[in-house]
C-alpha atoms as a PDB file:
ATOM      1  CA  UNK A   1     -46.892  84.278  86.925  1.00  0.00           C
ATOM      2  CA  UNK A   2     -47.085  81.256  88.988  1.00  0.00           C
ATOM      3  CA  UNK A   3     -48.633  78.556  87.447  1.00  0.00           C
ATOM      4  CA  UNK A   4     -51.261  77.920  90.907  1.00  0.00           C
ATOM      5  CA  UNK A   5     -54.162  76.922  87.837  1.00  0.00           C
ATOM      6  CA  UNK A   6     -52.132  73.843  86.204  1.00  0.00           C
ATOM      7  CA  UNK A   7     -54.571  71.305  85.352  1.00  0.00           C
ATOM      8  CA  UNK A   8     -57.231  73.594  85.823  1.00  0.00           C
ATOM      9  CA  UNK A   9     -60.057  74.674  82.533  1.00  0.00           C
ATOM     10  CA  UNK A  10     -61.562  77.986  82.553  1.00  0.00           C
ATOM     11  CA  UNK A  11     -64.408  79.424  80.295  1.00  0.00           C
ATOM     12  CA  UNK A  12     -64.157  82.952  79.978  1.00  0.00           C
ATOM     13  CA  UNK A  13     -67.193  84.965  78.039  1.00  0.00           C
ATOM     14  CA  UNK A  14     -66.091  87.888  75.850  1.00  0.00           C
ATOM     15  CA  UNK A  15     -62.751  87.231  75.666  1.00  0.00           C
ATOM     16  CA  UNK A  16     -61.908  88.240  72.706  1.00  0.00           C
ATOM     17  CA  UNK A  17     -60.979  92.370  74.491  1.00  0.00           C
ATOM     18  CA  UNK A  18     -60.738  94.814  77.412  1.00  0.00           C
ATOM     19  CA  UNK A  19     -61.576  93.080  80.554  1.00  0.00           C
ATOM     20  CA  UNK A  20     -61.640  89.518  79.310  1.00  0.00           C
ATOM     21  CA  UNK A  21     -58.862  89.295  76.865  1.00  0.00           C
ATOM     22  CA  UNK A  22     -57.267  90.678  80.289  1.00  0.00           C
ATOM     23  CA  UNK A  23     -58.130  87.686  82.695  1.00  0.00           C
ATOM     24  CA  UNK A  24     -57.537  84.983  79.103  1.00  0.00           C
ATOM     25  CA  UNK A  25     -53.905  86.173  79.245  1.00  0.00           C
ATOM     26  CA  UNK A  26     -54.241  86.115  83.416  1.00  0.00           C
ATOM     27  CA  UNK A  27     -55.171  82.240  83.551  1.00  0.00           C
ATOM     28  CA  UNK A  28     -53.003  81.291  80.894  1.00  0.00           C
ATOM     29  CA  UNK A  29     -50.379  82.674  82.490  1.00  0.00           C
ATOM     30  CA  UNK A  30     -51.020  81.169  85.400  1.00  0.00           C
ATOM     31  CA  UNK A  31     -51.590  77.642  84.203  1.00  0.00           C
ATOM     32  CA  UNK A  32     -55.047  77.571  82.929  1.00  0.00           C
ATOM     33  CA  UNK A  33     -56.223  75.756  79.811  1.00  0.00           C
ATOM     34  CA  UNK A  34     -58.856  78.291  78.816  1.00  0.00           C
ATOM     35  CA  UNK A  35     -61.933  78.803  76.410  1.00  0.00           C
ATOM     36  CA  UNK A  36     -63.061  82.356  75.075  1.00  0.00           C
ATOM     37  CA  UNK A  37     -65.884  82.976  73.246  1.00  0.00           C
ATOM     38  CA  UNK A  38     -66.367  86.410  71.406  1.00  0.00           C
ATOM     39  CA  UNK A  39     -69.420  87.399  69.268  1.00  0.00           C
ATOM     40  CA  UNK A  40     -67.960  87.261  65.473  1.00  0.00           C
ATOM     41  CA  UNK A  41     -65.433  84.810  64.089  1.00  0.00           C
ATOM     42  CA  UNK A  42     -62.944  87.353  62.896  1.00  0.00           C
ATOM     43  CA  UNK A  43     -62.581  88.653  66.558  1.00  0.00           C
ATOM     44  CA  UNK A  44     -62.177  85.230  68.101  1.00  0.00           C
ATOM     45  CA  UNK A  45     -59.899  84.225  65.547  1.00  0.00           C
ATOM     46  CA  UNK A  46     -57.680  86.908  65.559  1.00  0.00           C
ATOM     47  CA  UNK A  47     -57.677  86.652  69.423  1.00  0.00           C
ATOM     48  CA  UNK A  48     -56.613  82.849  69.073  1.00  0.00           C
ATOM     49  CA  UNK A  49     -53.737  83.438  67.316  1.00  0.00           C
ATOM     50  CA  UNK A  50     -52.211  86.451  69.508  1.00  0.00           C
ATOM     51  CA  UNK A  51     -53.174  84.371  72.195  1.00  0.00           C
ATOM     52  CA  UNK A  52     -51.674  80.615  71.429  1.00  0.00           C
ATOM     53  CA  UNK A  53     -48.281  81.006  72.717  1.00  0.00           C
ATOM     54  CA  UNK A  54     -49.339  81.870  76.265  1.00  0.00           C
ATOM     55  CA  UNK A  55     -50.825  78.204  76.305  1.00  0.00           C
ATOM     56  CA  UNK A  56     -53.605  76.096  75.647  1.00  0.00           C
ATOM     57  CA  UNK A  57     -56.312  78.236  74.549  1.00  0.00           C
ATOM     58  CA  UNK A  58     -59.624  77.729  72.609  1.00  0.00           C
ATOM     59  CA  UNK A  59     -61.884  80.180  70.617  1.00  0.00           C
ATOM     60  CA  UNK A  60     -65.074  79.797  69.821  1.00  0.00           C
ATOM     61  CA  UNK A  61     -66.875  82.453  68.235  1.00  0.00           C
ATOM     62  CA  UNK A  62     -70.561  82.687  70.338  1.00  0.00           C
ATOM     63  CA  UNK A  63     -73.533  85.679  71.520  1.00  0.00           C
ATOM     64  CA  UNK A  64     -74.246  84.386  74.972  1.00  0.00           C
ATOM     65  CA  UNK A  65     -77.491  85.242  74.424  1.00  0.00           C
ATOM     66  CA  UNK A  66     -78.467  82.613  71.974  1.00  0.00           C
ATOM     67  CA  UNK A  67     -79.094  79.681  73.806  1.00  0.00           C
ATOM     68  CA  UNK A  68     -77.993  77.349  70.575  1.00  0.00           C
ATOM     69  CA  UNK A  69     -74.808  79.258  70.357  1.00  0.00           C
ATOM     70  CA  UNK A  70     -73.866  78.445  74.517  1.00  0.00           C
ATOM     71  CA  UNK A  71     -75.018  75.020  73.990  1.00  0.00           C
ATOM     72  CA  UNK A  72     -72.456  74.802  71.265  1.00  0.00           C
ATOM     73  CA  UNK A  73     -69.451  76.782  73.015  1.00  0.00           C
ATOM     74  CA  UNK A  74     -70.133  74.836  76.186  1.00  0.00           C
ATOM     75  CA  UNK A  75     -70.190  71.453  73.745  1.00  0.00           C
ATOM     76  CA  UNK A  76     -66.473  71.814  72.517  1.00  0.00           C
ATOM     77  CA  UNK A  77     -65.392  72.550  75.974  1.00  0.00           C
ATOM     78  CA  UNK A  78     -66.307  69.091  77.045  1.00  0.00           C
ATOM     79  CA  UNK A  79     -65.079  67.734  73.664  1.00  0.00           C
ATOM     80  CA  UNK A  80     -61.678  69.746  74.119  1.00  0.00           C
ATOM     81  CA  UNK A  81     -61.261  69.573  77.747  1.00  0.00           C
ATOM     82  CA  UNK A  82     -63.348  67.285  79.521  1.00  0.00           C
ATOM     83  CA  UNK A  83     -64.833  69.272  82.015  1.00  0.00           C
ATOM     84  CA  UNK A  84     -64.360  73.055  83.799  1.00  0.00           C
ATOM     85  CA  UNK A  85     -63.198  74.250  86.966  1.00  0.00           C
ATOM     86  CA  UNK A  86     -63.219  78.084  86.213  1.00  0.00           C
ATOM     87  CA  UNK A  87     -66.547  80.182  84.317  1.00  0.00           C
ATOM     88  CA  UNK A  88     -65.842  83.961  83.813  1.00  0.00           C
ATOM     89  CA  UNK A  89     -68.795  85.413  83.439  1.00  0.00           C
ATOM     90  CA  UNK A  90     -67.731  89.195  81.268  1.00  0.00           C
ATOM     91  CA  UNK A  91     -69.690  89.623  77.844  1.00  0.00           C
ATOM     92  CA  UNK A  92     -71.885  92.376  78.192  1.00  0.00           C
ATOM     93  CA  UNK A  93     -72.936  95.644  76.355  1.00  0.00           C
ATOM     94  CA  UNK A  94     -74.328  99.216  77.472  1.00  0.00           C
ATOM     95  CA  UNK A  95     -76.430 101.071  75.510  1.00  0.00           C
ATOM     96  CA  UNK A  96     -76.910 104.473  77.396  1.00  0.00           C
ATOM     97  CA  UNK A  97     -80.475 106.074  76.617  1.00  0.00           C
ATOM     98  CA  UNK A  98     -83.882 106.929  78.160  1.00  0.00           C
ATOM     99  CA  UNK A  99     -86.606 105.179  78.805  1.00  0.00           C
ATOM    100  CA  UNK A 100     -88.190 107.576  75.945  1.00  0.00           C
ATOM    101  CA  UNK A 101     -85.423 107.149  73.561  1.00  0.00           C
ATOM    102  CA  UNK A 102     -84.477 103.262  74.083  1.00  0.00           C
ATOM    103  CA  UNK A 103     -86.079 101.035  71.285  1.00  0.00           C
ATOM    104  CA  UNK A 104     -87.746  97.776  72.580  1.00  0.00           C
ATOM    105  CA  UNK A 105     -84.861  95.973  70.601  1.00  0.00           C
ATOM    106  CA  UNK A 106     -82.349  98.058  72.472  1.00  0.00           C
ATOM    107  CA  UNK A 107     -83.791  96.992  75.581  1.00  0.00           C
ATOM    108  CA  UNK A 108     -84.044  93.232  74.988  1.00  0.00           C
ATOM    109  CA  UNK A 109     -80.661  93.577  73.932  1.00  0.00           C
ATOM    110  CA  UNK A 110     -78.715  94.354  76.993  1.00  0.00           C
ATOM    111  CA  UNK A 111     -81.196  92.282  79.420  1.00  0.00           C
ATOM    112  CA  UNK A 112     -80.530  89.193  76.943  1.00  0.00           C
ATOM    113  CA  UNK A 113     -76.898  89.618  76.725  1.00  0.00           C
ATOM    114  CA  UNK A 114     -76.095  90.952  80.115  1.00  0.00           C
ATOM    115  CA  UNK A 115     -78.305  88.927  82.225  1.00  0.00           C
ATOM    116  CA  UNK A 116     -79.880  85.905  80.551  1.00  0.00           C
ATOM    117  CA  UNK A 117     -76.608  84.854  79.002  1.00  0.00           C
ATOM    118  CA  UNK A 118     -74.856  84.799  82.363  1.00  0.00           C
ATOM    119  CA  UNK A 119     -77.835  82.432  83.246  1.00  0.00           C
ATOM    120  CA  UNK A 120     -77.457  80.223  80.128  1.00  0.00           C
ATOM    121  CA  UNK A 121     -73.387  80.201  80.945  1.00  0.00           C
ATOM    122  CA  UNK A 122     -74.005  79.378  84.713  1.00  0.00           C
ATOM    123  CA  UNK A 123     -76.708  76.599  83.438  1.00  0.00           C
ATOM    124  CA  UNK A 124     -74.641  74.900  81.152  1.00  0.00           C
ATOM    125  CA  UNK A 125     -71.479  75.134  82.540  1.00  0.00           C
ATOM    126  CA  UNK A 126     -72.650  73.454  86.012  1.00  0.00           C
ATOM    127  CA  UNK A 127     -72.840  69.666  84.608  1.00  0.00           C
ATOM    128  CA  UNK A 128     -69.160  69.978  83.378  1.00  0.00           C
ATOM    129  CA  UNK A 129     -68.302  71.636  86.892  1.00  0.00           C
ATOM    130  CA  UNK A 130     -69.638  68.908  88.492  1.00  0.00           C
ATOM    131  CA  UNK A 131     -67.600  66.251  86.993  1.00  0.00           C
ATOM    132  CA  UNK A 132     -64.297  68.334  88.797  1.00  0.00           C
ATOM    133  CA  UNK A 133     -66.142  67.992  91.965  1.00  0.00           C
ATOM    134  CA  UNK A 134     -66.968  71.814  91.662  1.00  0.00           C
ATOM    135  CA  UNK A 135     -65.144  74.945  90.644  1.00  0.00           C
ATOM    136  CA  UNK A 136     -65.368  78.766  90.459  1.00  0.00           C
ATOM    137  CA  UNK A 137     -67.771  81.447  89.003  1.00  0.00           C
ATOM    138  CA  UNK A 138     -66.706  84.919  89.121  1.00  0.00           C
ATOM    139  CA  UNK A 139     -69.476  87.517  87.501  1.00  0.00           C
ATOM    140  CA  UNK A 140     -68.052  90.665  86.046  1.00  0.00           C
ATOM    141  CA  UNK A 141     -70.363  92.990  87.200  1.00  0.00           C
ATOM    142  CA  UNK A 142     -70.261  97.052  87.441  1.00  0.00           C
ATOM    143  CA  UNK A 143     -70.869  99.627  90.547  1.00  0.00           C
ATOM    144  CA  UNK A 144     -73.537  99.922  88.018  1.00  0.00           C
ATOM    145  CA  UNK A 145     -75.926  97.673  89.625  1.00  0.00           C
ATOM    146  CA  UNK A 146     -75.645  99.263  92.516  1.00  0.00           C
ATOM    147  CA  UNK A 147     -75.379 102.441  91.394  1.00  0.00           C
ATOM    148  CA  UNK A 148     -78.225 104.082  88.965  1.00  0.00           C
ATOM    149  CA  UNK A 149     -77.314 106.769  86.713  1.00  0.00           C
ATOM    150  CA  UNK A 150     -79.275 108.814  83.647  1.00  0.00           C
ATOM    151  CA  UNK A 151     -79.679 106.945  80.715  1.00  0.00           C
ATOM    152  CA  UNK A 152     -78.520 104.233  82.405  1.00  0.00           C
ATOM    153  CA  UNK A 153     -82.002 102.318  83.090  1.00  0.00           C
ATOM    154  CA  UNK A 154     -81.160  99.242  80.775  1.00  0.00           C
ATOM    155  CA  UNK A 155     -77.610  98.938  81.651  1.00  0.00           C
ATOM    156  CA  UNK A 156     -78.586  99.617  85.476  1.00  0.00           C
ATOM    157  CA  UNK A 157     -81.520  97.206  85.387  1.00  0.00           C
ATOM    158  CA  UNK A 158     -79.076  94.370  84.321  1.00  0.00           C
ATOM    159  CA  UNK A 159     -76.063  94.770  86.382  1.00  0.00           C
ATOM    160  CA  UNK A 160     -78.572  95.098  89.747  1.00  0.00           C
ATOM    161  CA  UNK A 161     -80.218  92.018  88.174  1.00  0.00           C
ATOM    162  CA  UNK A 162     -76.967  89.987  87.504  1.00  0.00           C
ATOM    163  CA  UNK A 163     -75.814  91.507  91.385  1.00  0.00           C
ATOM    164  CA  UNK A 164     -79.577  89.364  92.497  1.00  0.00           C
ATOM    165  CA  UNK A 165     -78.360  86.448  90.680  1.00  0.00           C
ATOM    166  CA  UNK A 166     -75.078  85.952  91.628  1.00  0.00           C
ATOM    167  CA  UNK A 167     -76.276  86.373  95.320  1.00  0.00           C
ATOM    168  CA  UNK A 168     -78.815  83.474  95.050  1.00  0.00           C
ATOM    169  CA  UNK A 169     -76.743  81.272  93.220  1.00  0.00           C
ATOM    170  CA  UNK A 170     -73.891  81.920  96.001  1.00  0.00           C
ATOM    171  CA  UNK A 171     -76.263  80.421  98.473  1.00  0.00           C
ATOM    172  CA  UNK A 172     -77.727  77.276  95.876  1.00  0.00           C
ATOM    173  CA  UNK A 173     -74.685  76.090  95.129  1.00  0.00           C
ATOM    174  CA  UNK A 174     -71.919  76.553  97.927  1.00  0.00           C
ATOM    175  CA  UNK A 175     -72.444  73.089  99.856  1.00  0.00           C
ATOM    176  CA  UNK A 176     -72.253  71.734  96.048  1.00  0.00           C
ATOM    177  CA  UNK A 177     -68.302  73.018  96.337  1.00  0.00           C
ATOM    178  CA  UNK A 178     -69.301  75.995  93.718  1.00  0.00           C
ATOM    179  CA  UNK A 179     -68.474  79.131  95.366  1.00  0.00           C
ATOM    180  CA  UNK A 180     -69.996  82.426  93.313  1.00  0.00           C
ATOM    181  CA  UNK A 181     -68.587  85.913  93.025  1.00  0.00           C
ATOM    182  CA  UNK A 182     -69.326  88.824  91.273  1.00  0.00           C
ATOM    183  CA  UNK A 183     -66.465  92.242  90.903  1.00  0.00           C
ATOM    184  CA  UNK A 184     -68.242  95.700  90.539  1.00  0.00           C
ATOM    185  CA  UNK A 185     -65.439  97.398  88.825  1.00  0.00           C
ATOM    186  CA  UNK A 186     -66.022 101.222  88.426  1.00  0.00           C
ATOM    187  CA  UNK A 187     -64.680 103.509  85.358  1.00  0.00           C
ATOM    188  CA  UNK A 188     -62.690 100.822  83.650  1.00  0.00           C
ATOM    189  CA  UNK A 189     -60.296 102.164  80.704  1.00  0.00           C
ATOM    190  CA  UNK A 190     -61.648 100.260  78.122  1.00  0.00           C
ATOM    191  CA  UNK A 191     -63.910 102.461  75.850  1.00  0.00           C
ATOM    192  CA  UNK A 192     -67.015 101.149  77.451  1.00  0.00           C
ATOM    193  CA  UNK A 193     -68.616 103.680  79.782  1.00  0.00           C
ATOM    194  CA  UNK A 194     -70.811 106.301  78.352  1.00  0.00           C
ATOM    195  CA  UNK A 195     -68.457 108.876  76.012  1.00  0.00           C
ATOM    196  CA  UNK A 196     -66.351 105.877  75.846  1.00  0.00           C
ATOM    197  CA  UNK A 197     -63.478 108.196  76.697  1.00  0.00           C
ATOM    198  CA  UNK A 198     -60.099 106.374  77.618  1.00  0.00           C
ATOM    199  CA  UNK A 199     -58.259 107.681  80.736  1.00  0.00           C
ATOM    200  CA  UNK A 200     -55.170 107.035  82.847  1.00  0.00           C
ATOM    201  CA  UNK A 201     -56.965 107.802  85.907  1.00  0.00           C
ATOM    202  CA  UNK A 202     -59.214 104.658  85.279  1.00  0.00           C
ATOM    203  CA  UNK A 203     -58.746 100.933  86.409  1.00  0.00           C
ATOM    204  CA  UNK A 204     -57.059  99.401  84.288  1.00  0.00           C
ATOM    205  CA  UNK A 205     -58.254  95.921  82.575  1.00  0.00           C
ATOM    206  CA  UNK A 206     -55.361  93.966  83.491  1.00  0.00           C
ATOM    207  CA  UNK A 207     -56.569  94.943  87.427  1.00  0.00           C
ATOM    208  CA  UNK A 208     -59.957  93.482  87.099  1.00  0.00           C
ATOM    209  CA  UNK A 209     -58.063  90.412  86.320  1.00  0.00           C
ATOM    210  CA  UNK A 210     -56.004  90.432  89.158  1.00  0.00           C
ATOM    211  CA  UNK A 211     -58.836  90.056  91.542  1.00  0.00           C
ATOM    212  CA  UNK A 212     -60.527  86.977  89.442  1.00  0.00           C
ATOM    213  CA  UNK A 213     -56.822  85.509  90.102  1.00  0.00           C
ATOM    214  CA  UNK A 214     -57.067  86.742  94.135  1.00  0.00           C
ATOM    215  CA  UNK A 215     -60.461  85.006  94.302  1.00  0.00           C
ATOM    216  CA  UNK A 216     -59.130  81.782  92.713  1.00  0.00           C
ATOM    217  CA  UNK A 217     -56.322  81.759  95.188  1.00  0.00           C
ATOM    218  CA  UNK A 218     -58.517  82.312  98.248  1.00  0.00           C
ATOM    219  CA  UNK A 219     -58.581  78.608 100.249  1.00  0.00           C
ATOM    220  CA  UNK A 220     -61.512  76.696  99.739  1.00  0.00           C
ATOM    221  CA  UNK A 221     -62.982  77.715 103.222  1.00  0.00           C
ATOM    222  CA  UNK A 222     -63.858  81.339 102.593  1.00  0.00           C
ATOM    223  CA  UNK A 223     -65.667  82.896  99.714  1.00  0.00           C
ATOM    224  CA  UNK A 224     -65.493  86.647  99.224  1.00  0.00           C
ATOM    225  CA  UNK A 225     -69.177  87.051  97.656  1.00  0.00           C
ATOM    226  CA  UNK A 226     -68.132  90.317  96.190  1.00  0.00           C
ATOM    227  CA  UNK A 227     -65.732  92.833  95.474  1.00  0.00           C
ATOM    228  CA  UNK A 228     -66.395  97.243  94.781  1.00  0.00           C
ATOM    229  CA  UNK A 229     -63.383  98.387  92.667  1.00  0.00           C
ATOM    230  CA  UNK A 230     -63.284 101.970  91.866  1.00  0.00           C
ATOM    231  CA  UNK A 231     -59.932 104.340  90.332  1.00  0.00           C
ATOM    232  CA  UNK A 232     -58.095 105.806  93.312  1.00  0.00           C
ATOM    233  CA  UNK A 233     -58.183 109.149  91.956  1.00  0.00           C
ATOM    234  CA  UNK A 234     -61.190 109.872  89.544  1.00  0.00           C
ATOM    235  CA  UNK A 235     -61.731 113.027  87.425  1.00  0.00           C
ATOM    236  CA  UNK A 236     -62.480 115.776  89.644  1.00  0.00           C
END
């Protein structure tokens, strides 16, 4: 890849698999010092070693939505790299159930991890963006928040909240040289979706990372506030 990030520091949330692990080995490769964070040690530690000859790389094991654990991820990325020019925004679970069947735990549990940790990211990481002069968020979102499905009411609920909040932060922090976007990737073959069923037919992780690398390369003038990214040929 061409190296177009050199110089440049990137946090990216959940990057220990699937989507994230995907745009960690995009940056990298394309100049990027970058930061992970995954939610157990053994995953982010594994991850840092596959992932240390690509370039410099740092793991830190962290659930986005503690507040003491971002504080502490977002802590060694100053220590380690002085600042950030690049937060990917990707941790996230679904747990598919109705309303009758979803436990209150359940519920806080995708809200907190899908939604408030993308605020405690965004909140933290804006002092160290600042001291570049600005930089790049890019939310990994889902057609999900845009589209509602059954059992889908917690899952839903976040993505059209995290959607909402990507859209007002676009318009807070553009004339601070922050530009905001969030991706709405469709069936994704990672495991994820409800069945967790793995297909050829579905978009591919690596593709979802290509457009966080297309937004990064757009010139400083325009900001694409979001992108719909669906398979070409679904399941019939």
């Amino acid at each position: 890849m061409e190296p177009f990030l050199a110089g440049k520091t990137a946090v990216v949330t959940g990057g220990t698999r699937g989507i994230g692990r995907a745009v960690v080995e995009a940056l990298l490769g394309s100049g990027a010092q970058v930061a992970f964070c995954g939610r157990t040690p053994e995953a982010v530690e594994r991850a840092a070693g596959e992932l240390s000859g690509l370039g410099p790389v740092l793991g830190q094991a962290a659930d986005v939505s503690k507040w003491d654990q971002v504080e502490t991820l977002f802590a060694a990325v100053a220590e380690r790299f002085g600042g950030l020019d690049i937060l990917v925004n990707n941790a996230g679970i679904g747990i598919f159930r109705g309303v009758r069947e979803m436990e209150p735990e359940e519920w806080r549990r995708v809200i907190d991890l899908n939604l408030t940790g993308v605020y405690y990211c965004c909140h933290l990481a804006l002092p160290l963006l600042e001291r570049r002069g600005g930089g790049y968020i890019v939310q990994i979102s889902s057609l999900a928040g845009t589209n509602a499905f059954t059992g889908g009411a917690a899952y839903n609920a976040s993505k059209f909240g995290l959607n909402g909040f990507s859209e007002a932060i676009m318009q807070d922090l553009r004339y601070d040289n922050v530009r905001v976007s969030y991706i709405m990737p469709g069936s994704v073959n990672t495991g994820f979706s409800p069945g967790g069923e793995r297909a050829d037919w579905k978009i591919a992780p690596e593709d979802v990372a290509q457009v966080v690398l297309d937004l990064l390369r757009m010139p400083a003038r325009t900001l694409v506030s979001r992108v719909e990214m669906r398979p070409s040929k679904p399941k019939k």
